[in-house]
Each structure stands twice: as C-alpha cells, then as structure tokens.
Protein backbone atom coordinates (compact mmCIF):
# COMPACT_ATOMS: atom_id res chain seq x y z
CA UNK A 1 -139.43 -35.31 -182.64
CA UNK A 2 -143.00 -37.37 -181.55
CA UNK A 3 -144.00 -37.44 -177.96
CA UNK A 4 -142.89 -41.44 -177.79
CA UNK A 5 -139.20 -39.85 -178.26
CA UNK A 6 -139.67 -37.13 -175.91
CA UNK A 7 -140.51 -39.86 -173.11
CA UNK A 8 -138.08 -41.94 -173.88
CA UNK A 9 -135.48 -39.32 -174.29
CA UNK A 10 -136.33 -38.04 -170.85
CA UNK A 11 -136.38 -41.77 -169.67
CA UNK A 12 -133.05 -42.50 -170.02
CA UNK A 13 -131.96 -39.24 -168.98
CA UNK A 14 -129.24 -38.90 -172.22
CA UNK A 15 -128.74 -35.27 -171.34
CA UNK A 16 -126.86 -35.79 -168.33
CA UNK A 17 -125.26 -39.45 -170.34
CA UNK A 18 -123.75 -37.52 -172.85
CA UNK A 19 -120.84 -35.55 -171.51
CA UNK A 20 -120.19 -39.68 -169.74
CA UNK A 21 -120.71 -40.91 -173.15
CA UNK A 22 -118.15 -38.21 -174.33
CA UNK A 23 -115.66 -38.98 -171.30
CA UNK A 24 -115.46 -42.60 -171.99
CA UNK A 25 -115.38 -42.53 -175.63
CA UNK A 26 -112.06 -40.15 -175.11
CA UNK A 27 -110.57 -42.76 -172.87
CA UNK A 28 -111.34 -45.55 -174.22
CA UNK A 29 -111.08 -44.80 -177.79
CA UNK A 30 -114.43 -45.93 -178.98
CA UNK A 31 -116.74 -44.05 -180.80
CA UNK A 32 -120.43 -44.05 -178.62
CA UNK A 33 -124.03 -43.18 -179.67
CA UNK A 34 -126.86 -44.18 -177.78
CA UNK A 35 -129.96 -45.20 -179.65
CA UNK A 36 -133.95 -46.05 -178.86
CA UNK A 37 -135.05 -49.45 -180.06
CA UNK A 38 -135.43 -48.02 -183.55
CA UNK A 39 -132.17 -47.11 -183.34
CA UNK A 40 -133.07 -43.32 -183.53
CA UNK A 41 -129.79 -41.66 -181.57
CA UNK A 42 -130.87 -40.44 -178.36
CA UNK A 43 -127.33 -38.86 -178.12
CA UNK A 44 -124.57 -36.86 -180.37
CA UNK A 45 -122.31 -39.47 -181.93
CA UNK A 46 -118.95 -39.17 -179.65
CA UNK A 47 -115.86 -39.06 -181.65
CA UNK A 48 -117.15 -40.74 -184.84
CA UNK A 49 -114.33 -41.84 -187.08
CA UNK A 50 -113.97 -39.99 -190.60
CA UNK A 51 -113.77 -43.84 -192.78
CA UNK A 52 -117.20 -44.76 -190.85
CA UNK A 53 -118.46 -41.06 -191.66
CA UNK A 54 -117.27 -41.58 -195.50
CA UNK A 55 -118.68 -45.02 -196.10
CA UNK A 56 -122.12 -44.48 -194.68
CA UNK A 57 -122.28 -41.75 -197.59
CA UNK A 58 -121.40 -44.06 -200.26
CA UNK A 59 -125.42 -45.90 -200.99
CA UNK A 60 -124.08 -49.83 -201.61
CA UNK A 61 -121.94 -49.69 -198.18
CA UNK A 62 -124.23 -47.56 -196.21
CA UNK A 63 -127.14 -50.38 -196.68
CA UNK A 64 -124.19 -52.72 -194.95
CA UNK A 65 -123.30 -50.48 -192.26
CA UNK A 66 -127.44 -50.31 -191.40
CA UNK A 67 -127.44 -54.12 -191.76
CA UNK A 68 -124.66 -54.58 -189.21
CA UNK A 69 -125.97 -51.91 -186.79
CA UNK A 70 -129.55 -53.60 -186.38
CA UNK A 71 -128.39 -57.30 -186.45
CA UNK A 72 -125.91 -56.32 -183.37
CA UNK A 73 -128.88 -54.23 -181.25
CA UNK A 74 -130.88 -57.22 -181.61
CA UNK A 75 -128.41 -60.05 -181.13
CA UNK A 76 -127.80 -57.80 -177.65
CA UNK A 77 -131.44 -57.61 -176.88
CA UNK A 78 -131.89 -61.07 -177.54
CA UNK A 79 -128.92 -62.19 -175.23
CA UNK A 80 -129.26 -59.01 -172.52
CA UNK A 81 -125.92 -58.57 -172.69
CA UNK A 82 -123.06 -56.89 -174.95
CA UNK A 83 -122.56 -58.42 -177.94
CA UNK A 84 -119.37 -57.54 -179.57
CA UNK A 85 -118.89 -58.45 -183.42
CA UNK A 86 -116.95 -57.66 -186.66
CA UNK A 87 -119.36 -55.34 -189.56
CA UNK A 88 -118.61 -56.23 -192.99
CA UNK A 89 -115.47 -53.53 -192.81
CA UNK A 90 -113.62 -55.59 -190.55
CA UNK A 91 -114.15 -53.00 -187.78
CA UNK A 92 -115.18 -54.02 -184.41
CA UNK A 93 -118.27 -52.76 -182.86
CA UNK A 94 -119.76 -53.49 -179.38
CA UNK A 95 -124.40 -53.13 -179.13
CA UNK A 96 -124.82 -52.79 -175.51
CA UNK A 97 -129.02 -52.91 -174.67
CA UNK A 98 -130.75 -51.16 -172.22
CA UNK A 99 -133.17 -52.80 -170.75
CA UNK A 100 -135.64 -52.34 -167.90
CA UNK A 101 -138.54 -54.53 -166.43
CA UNK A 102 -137.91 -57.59 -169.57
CA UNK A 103 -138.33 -54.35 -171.63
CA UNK A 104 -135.67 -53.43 -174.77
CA UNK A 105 -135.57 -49.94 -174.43
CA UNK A 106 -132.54 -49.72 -176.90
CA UNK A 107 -129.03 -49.40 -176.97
CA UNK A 108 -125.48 -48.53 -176.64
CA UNK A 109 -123.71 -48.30 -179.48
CA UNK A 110 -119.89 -48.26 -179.68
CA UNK A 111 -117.03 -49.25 -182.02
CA UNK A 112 -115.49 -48.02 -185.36
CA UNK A 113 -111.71 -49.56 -184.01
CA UNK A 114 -109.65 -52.42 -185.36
CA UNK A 115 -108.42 -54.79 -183.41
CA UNK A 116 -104.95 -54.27 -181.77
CA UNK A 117 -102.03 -56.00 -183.86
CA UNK A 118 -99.71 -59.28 -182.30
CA UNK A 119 -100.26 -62.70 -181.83
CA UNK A 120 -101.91 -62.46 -178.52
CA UNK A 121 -104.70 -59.80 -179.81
CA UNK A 122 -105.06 -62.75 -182.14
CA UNK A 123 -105.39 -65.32 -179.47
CA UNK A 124 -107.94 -63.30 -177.69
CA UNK A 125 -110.23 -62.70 -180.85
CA UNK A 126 -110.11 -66.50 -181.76
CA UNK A 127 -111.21 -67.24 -177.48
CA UNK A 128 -113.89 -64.74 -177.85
CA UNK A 129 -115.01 -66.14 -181.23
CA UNK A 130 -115.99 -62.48 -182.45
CA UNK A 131 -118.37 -62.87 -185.13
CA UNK A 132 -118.35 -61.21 -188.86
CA UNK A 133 -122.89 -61.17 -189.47
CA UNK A 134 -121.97 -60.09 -192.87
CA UNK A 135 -119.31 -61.47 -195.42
CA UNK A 136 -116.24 -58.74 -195.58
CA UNK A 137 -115.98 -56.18 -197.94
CA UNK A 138 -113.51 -56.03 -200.57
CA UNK A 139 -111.32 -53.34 -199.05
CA UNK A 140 -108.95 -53.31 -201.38
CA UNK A 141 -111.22 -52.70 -204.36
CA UNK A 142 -112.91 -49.97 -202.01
CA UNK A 143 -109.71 -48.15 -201.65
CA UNK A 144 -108.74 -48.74 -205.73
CA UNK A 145 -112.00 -46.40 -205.90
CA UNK A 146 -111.26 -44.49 -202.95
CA UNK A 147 -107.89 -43.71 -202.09
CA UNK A 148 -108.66 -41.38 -199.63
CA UNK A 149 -110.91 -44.12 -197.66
CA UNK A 150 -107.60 -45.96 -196.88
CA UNK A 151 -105.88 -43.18 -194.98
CA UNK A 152 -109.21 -42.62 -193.14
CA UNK A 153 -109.27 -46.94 -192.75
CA UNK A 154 -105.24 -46.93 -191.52
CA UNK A 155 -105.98 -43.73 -188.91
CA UNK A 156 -108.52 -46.09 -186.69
CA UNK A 157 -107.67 -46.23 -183.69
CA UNK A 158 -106.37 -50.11 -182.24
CA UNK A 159 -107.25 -51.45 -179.24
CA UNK A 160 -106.58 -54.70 -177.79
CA UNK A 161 -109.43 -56.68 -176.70
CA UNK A 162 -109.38 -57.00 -173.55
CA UNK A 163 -109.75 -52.96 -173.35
CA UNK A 164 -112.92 -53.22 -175.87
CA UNK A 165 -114.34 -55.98 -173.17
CA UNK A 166 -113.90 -54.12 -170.96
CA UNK A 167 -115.63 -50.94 -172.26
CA UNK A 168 -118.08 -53.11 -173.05
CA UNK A 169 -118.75 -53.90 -169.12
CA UNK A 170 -118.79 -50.57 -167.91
CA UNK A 171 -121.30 -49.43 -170.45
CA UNK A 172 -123.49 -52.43 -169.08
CA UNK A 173 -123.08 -51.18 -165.72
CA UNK A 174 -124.26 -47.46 -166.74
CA UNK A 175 -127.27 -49.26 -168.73
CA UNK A 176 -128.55 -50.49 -165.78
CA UNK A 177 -128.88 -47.22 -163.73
CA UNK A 178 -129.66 -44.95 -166.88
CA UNK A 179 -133.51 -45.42 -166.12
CA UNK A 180 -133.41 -44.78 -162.79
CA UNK A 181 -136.76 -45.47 -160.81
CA UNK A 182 -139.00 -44.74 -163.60
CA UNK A 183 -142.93 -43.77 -162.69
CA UNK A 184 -145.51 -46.58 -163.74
CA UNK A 185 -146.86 -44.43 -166.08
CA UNK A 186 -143.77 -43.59 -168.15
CA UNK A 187 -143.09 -47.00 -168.38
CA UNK A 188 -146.92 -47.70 -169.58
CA UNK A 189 -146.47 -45.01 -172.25
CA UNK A 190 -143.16 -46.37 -173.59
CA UNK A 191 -144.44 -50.21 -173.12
CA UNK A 192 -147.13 -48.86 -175.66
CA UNK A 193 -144.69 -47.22 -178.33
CA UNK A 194 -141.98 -50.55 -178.42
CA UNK A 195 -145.00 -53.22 -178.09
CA UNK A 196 -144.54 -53.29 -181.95
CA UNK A 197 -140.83 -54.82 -181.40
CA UNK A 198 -141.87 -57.21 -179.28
CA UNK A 199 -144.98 -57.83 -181.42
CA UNK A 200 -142.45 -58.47 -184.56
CA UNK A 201 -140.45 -60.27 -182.04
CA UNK A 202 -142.81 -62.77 -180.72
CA UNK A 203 -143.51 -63.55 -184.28
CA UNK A 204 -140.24 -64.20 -185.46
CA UNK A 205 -140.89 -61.75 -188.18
CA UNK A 206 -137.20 -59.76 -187.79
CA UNK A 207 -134.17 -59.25 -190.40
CA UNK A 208 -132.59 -62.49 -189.01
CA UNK A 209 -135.03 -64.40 -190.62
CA UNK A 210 -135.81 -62.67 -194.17
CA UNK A 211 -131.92 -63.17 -194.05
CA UNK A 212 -131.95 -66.89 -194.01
CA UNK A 213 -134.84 -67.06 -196.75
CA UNK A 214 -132.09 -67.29 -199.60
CA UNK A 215 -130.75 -70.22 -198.11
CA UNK A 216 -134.30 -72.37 -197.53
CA UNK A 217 -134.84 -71.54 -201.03
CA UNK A 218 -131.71 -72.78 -202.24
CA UNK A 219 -132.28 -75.86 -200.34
CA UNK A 220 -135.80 -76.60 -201.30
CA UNK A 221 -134.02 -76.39 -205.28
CA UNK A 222 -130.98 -78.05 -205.32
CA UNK A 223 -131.77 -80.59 -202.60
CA UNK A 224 -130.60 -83.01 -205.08
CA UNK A 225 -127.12 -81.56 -205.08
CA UNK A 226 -124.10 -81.34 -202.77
CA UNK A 227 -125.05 -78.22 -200.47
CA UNK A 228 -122.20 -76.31 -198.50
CA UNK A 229 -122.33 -74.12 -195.60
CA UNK A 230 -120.15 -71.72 -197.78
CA UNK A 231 -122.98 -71.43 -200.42
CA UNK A 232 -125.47 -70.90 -198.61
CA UNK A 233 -123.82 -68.29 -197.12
CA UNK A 234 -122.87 -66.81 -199.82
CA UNK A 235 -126.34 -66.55 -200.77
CA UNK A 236 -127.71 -65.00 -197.62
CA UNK A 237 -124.56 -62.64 -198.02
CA UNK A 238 -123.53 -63.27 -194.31
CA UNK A 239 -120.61 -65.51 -193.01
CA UNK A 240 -120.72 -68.93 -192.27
CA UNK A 241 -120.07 -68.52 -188.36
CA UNK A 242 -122.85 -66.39 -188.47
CA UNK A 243 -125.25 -68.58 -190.18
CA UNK A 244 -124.26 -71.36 -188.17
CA UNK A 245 -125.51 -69.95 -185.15
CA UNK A 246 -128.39 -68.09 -186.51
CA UNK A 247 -130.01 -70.90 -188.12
CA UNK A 248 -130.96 -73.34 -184.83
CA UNK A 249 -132.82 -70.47 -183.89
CA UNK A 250 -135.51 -70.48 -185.94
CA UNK A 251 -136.00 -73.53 -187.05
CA UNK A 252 -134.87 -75.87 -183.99
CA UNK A 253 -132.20 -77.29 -186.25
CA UNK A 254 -128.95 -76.84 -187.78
CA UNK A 255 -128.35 -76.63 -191.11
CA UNK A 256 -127.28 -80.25 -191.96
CA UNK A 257 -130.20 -81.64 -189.54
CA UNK A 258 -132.59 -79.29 -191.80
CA UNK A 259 -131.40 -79.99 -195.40
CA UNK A 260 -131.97 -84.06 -193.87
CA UNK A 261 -135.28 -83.19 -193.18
CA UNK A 262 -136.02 -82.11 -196.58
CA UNK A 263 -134.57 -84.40 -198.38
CA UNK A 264 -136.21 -87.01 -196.61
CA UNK A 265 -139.53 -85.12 -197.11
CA UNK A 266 -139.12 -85.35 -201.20
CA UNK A 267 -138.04 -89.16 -200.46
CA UNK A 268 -141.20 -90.21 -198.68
CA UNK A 269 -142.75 -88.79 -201.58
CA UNK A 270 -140.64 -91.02 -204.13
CA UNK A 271 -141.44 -94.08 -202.14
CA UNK A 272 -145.07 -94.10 -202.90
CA UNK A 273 -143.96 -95.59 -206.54
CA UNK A 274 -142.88 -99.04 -206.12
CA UNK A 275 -141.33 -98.75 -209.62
CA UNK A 276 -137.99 -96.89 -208.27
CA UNK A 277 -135.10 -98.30 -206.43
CA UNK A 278 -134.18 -96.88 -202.91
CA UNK A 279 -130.68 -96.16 -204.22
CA UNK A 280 -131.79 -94.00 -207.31
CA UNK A 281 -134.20 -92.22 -204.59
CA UNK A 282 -131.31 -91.94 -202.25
CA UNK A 283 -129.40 -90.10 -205.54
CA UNK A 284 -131.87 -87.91 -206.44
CA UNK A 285 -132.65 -86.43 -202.56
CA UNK A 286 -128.80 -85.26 -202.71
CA UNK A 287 -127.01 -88.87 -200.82
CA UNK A 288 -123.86 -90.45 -203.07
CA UNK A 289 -124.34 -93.04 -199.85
CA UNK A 290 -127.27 -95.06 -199.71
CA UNK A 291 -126.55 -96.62 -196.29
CA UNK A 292 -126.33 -93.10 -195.08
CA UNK A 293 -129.62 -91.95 -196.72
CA UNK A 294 -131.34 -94.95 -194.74
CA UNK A 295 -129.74 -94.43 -191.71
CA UNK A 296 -130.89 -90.66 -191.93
CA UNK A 297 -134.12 -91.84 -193.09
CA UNK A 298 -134.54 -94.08 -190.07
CA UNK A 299 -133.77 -91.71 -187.11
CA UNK A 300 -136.28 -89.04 -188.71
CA UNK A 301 -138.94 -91.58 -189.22
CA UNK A 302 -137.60 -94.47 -187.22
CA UNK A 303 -138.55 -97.15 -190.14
CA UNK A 304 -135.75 -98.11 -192.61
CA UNK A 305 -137.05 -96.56 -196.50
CA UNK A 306 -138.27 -100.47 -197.49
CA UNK A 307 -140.79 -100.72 -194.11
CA UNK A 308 -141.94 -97.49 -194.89
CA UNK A 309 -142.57 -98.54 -198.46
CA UNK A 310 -144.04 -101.55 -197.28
CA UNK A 311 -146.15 -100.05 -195.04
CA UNK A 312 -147.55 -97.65 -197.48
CA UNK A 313 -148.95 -100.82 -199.14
C-alpha cells in the first residue's frame, strides 16, 4: 500500500464507513465496495454474491465485469451523481462518486441484484431508461458450460427499483460527508496523486473513446454502404442505447449527423472531376436518394453539390 493510498484511505475515513457499508448492504440487499479513483477498494466487499465471485474468475468474463465497473465510475464522475446501469450479465449495478472541491475522489460501488419481477418493475426500468454499456452475455451458453453458475445466477437477490433508487440516494448523501473538513494539505497531496485522471480526462483520452474507435473505422470504410446503429455496435461490442448517448460526446454529433459529415467529406472530393455525375457521387458516398444527398450536402456546406462544383471552377 503507497503513501497516495494511505491519505486517501484516511481521507475518506473507510474504517469507520465500513461496518455502514456492511449495515446497508444487509438491508438493502446490495452488495457495496468502496473504491479510490483507480478503483483500488478502499473497503471489504459487503456481501458479494457467489455468480459475481465465479465469473470474475473465469478470464473472457472477468475482462467484461472490469469493463462495466470503470465505464459506470466514470459515467458517475462525469454526471456527479449515481448512475445506475445493467453490466453485460444483466445484473444491475449502481457507481455512486465521491467527490469533494470539483475533485473525483472515487466511488461507491454497489449492485450484483436483478431487477424485481412484474409488469410494474418493468414500467419503472423502461421510465428510468437503465442502460446495458456492454451487449449481454449469452447466459444460456454460460450456464451449458457452467451449470453451477445458474444456481449461483437464480439465488440473486431481486429488488424492485424503486428500493435500488433509493439506495442509490442515501449512499449519495453519505458521499458527501465521508470527507469531512479535510486539511488543505491533504487535499494538495491527493490533488497531486488523481491530477493524472483529470489529465487523461481533459484530454479525452479515456475507455469511452478507444471504445468508439471500431465504429469511426467502420465508417471511414464502408461509407459507401448502408450503416446501422446495430453494426456499429456490434463492432464496438456495446449496446446501441449506449452508443447513442456516448457518441455526441466526443465528437459534438450523433451518429447519423457524423457518418453525413463523412460522406460529404469523400463527396467534395469527387466533385473536383467534372467527368462524374452528382447521382453516381451521391451512390458511391452511401445515398440510394440523390435529393437527400444534396439536401445533406447543402446544410453542411450551405451550396447545393453543382454550385460547389461550379465554384471550384
């Protein structure tokens, strides 16, 4: 354990959190763990279930189970507030940050429950739009391997959601007073150890975005071709609700807006050579409508593809 941890440990004062942690993971039948911004547990897992235990062993569905833990600590640091989601095992899990002057500290974690059974948990989940990052694993080939994994899969607890929300709330509360009145100088210490996060950060250099790099590659070599949301994320390995929202945020568009913008790109490109029709460029940038390809042509440039052409001399 490095000094960094030490402060920080002390910082959030986890020894006297953890018999809380313990309490409210009995009551409310999550499984807790509180993390740094590394997510290095600051805390003894409370009640961790045996199929989450099991599958973390297992190398392909460990990598997953990683994947799902960091993508939810950051989509909660990003937003400041609990983010609850689905991991690729169809379990729900709640990342709850702690923060303290701007600062990401790190996080709550809690989970490993299904979602309570009946129309109206249904009705609640579909409200609260809960978000799968990662496409589902095949369970049912999982337990063909692992019979045992089903038994451990069918003894999660349920809970209906509007007990997991409101978990979720009272372990925001307790962020806020777990760093209680810290001295300048332990905050100067640990501003120095997590600069690097806000470093990558600032630099948009996180997981989110090496996990949309499949899709801008696909796009830059099929523009030509018809382009779904489902194959693109199927490519990034994530789900398309997911990719939806994760895509405006790094490149100020959505998907359609940004597979427009380069297609028209490798259009402008065609136009230089007066030799080829606007409707065979408007077939080979990926449009089967050539009205459509100059009316998206025209609100990105704000010429129609023939003044551009003409302009071009």
């Amino acid at each position: 354990m490095n000094d960094t941890w030490d402060k920080l440990y002390d910082a959030v004062k986890t020894k006297e959190f953890q018999t809380i942690q313990d309490n409210l993971a009995q009551s409310s039948d999550l499984a807790i763990i509180t993390v740094d911004y590394k997510g290095r547990p600051l805390t003894v897992h409370s009640a961790c279930r045996r199929f989450c235990e099991e599958i973390r062993t297992m190398p392909k569905y460990a990598k997953l189970c990683e994947k799902c833990d960091a993508h939810g600590g950051l989509e909660a640091a990003r937003s400041k507030a609990p983010f609850i989601y689905l991991c690729h095992a169809n379990i729900i899990d709640v990342a709850v940050p702690i923060i303290v002057n701007d600062m990401y500290l790190g996080g709550i974690m809690a989970g490993q429950i299904r979602l309570e059974d009946g129309l109206e948990a249904r009705k609640q989940e579909i409200e609260h739009e809960i978000e799968q990052i990662y496409k589902p694993t095949d369970l049912e080939a999982l337990f063909h391997e692992n019979p045992d994994l089903r038994l451990a899969y069918d003894a999660l607890p349920k809970v209906p959601f509007h007990k997991i929300e409101a978990t979720a709330k009272i372990l925001q509360t307790i962020c806020k007073y777990m760093v209680q009145n810290p001295s300048e100088k332990l905050l100067e210490e640990i501003t120095t150890s997590v600069d690097s996060f806000h470093a990558y950060d600032k630099t948009h250099n996180l997981p989110q975005e090496e996990m949309l790099k499949p899709a801008i590659a696909y796009i830059e070599n099929h523009y030509s071709e018809k382009i779904t949301l489902k194959q693109l994320a199927q490519v990034c390995n994530v789900s398309e609700s997911y990719l939806s929202r994760l895509f405006p945020k790094y490149y100020g568009q959505n998907v359609t807006e940004y597979m427009n913008t380069v297609r028209i790109a490798k259009a402008k490109t065609l136009l230089s050579n007066p030799e080829i029709t606007v409707n065979y460029i408007a077939r080979v940038c990926g449009y089967e409508d050539s009205s459509y390809f100059i009316k998206c042509f025209k609100k990105l440039n704000g010429v129609t593809p023939q003044a551009y052409r003409k302009a071009l001399g």
